[in-house]
Protein backbone atom coordinates (compact mmCIF):
# COMPACT_ATOMS: atom_id res chain seq x y z
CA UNK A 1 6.37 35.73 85.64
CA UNK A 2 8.94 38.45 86.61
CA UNK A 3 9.78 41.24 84.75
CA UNK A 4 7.66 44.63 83.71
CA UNK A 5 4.34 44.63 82.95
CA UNK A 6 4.39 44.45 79.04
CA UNK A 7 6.31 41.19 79.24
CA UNK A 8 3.36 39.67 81.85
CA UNK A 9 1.22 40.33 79.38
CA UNK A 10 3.24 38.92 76.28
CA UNK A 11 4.17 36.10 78.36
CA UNK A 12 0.37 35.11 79.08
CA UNK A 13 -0.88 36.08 75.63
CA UNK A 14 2.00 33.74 74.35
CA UNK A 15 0.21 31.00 76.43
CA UNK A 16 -2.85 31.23 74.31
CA UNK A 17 -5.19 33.22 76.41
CA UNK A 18 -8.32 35.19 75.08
CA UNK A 19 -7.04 38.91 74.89
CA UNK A 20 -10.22 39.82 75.51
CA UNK A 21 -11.01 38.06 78.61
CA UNK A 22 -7.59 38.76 79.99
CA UNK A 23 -8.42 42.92 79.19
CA UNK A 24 -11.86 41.73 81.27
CA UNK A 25 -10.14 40.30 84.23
CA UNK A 26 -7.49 42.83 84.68
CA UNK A 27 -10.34 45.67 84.61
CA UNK A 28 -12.19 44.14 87.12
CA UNK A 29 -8.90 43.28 89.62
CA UNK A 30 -7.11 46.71 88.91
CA UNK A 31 -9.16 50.19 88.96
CA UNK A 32 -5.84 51.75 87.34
CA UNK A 33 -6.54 49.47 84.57
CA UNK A 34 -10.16 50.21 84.25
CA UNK A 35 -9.32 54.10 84.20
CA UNK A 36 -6.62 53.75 81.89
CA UNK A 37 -9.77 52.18 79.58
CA UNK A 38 -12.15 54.70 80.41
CA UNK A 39 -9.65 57.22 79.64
CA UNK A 40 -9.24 55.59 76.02
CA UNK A 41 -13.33 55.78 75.82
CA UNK A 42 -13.66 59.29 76.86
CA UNK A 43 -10.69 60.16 73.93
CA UNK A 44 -12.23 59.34 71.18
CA UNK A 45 -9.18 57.47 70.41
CA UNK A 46 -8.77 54.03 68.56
CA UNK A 47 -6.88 51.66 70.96
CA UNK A 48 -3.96 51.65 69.22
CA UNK A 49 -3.81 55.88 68.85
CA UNK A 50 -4.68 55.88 73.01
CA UNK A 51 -1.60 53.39 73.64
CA UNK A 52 0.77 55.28 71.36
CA UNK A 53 -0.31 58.53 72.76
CA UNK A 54 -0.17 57.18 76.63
CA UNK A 55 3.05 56.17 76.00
CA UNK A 56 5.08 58.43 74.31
CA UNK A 57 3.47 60.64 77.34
CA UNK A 58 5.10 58.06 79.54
CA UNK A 59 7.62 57.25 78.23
CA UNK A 60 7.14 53.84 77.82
CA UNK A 61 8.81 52.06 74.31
CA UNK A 62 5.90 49.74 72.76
CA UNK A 63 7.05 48.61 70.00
CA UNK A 64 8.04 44.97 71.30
CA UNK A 65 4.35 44.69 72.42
CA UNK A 66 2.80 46.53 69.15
CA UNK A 67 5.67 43.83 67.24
CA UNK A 68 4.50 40.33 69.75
CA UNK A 69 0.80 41.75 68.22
CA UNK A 70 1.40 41.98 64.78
CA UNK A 71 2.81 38.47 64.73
CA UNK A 72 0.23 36.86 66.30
CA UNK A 73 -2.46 39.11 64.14
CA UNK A 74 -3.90 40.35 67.44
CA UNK A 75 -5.68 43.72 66.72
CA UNK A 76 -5.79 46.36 69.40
């Protein structure tokens, strides 16, 4: 599983993984992941507003993860 990190995560969501344990796993492996979702906590933010927001401040393009989502009727 090359490639950047968006297309990890399609690519294991694809292979019919539980979002939310996969969310649980990488918080507890990564403390950049589990600040990134403290961050979204502290906002006051919906998921979805907190990803937009982080990043357009990034600029990182999410619309082929926000797109792999939809299809799949995964809510975040």
């Amino acid at each position: 599983m090359q490639g950047n990190p968006m297309n990890i995560l399609m690519q294991l969501m694809a292979g019919g993984g539980n979002p939310q344990q996969m969310v649980q796993n990488m918080m507890r492996q990564n403390p950049q992941v589990n600040a990134i979702f403290n961050q979204q906590k502290q906002s006051g933010m919906t998921m979805e507003q907190f990803a937009r927001q982080y990043a357009k401040q990034n600029n990182i393009d999410i619309n082929q993860m926000v797109d792999f989502l939809k299809q799949r009727n995964i809510k975040f």
